[in-house]
N, C-alpha and C. Protein backbone atom coordinates (compact mmCIF):
# COMPACT_ATOMS: atom_id res chain seq x y z
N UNK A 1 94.09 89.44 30.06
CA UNK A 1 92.83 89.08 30.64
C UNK A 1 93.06 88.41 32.00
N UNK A 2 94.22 88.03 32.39
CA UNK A 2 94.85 87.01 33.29
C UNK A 2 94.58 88.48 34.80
N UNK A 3 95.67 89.51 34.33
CA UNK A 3 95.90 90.34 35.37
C UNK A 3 94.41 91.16 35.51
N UNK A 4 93.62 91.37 34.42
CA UNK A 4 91.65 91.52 35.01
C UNK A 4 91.40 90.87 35.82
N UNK A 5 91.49 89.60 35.71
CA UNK A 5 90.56 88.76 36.25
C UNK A 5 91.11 88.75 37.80
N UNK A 6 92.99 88.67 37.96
CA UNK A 6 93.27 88.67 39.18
C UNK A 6 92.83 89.87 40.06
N UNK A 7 92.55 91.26 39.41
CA UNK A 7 92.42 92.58 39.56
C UNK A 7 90.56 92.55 40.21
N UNK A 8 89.69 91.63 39.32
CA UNK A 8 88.34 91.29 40.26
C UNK A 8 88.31 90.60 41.56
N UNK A 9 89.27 89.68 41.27
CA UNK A 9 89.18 88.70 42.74
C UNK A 9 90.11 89.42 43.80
N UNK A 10 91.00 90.73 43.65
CA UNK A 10 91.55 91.22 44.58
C UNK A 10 90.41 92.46 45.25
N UNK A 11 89.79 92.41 44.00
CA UNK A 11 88.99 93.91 44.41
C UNK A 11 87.58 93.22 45.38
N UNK A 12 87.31 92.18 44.92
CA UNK A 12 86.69 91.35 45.98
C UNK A 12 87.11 90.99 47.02
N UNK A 13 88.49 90.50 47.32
CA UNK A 13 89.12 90.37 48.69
C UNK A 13 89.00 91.59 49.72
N UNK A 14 89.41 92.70 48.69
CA UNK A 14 89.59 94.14 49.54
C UNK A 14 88.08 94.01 50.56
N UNK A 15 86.97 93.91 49.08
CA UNK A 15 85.33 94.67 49.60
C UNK A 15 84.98 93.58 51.34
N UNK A 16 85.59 92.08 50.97
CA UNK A 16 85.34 91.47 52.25
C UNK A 16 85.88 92.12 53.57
N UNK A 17 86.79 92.56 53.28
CA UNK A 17 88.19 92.52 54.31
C UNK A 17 87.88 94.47 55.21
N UNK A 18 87.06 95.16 53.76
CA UNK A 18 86.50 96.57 54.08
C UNK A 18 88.42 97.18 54.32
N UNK A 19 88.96 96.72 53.01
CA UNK A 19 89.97 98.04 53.06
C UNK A 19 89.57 98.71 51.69
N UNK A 20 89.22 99.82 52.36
CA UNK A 20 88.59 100.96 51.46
C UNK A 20 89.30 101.75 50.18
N UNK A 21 90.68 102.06 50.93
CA UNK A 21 91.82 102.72 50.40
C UNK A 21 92.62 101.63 48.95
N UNK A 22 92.28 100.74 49.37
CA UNK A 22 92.72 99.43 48.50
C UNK A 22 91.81 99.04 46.99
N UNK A 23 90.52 99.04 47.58
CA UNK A 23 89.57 98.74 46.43
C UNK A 23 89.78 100.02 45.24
N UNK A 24 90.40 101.55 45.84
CA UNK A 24 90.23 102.83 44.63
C UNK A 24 91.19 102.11 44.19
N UNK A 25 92.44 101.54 44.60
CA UNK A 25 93.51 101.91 43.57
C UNK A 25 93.20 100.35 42.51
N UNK A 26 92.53 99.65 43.63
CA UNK A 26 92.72 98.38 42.20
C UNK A 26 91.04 98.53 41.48
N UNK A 27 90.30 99.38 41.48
CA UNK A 27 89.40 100.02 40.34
C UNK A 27 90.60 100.87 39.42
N UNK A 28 91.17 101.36 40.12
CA UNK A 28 91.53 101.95 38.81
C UNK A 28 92.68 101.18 37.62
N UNK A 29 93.29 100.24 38.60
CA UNK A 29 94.48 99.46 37.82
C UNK A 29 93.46 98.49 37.10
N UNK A 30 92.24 98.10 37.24
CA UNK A 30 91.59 97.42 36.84
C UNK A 30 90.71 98.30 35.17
N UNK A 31 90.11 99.92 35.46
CA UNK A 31 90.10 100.68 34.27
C UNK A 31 91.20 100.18 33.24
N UNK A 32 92.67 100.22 33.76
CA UNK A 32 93.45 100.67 32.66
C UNK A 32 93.65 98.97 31.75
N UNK A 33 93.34 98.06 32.88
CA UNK A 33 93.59 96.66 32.22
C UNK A 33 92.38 96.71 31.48
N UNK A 34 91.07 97.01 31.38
CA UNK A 34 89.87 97.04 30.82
C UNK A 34 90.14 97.84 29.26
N UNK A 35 90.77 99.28 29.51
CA UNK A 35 91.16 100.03 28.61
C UNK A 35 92.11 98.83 27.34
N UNK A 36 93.33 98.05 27.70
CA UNK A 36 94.02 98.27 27.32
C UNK A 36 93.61 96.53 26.43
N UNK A 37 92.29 96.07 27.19
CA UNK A 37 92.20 94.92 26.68
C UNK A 37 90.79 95.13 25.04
N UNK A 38 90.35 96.47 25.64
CA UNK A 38 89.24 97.04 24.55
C UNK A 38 90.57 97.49 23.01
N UNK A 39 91.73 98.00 23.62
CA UNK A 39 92.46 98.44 22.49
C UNK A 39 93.14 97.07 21.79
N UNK A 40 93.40 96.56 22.47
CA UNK A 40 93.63 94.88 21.76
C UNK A 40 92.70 94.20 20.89
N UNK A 41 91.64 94.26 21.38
CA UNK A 41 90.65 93.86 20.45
C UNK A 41 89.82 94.95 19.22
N UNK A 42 90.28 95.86 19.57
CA UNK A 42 89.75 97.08 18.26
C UNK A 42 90.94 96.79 17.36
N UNK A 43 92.40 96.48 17.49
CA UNK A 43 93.59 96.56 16.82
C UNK A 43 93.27 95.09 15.51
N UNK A 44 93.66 95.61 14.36
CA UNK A 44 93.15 95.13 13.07
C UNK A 44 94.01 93.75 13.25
N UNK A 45 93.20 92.58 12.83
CA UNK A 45 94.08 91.70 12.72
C UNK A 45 94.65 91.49 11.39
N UNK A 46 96.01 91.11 11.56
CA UNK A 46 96.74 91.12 10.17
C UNK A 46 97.53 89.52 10.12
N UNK A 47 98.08 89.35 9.18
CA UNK A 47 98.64 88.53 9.08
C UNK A 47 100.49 88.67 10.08
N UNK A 48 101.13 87.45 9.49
CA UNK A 48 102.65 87.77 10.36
C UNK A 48 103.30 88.48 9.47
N UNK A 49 104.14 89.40 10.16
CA UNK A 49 105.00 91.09 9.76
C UNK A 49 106.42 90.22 9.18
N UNK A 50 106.65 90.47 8.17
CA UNK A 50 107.97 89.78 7.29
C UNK A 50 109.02 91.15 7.83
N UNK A 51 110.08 90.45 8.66
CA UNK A 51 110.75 92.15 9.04
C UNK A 51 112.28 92.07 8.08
N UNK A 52 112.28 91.18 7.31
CA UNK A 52 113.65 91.04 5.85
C UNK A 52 114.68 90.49 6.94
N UNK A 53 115.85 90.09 6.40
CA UNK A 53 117.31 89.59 6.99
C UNK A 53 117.69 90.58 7.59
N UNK A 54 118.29 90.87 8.21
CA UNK A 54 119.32 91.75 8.78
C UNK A 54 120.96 91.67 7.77
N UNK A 55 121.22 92.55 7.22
CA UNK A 55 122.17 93.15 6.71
C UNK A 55 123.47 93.56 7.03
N UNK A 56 124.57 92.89 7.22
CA UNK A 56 125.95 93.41 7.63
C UNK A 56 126.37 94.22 7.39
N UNK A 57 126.82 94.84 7.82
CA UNK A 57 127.53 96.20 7.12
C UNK A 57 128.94 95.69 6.90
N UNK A 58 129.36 96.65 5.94
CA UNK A 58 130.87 95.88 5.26
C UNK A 58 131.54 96.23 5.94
N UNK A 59 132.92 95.52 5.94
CA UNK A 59 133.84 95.90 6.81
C UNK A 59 134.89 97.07 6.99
């Protein structure tokens, strides 16, 4: 949510500043942070993942 939020206030710097070429690419880096923050929050919450000891192998 950190790199969104920096991704609005850059895309606002651009719109002051009128670099045009600048505002497409951080709309779109801004889509995929949007995308990826909707899949975070659809993802089931579970409890903590028990992943067992790790196992030596004999010698």
């Amino acid at each position: 949510m950190e790199i969104r939020d920096n991704l609005l206030g850059r895309i606002a710097e651009a719109e002051r500043e009128g670099w045009l070429g600048e505002i497409e690419g951080l709309q779109v880096s801004l889509a995929g942070a949007q995308s990826k923050i909707s899949q975070i929050d659809r993802a089931p919450r579970t409890g903590p993942v028990m992943l067992g000891m790790p196992a030596r192998e004999p010698v």
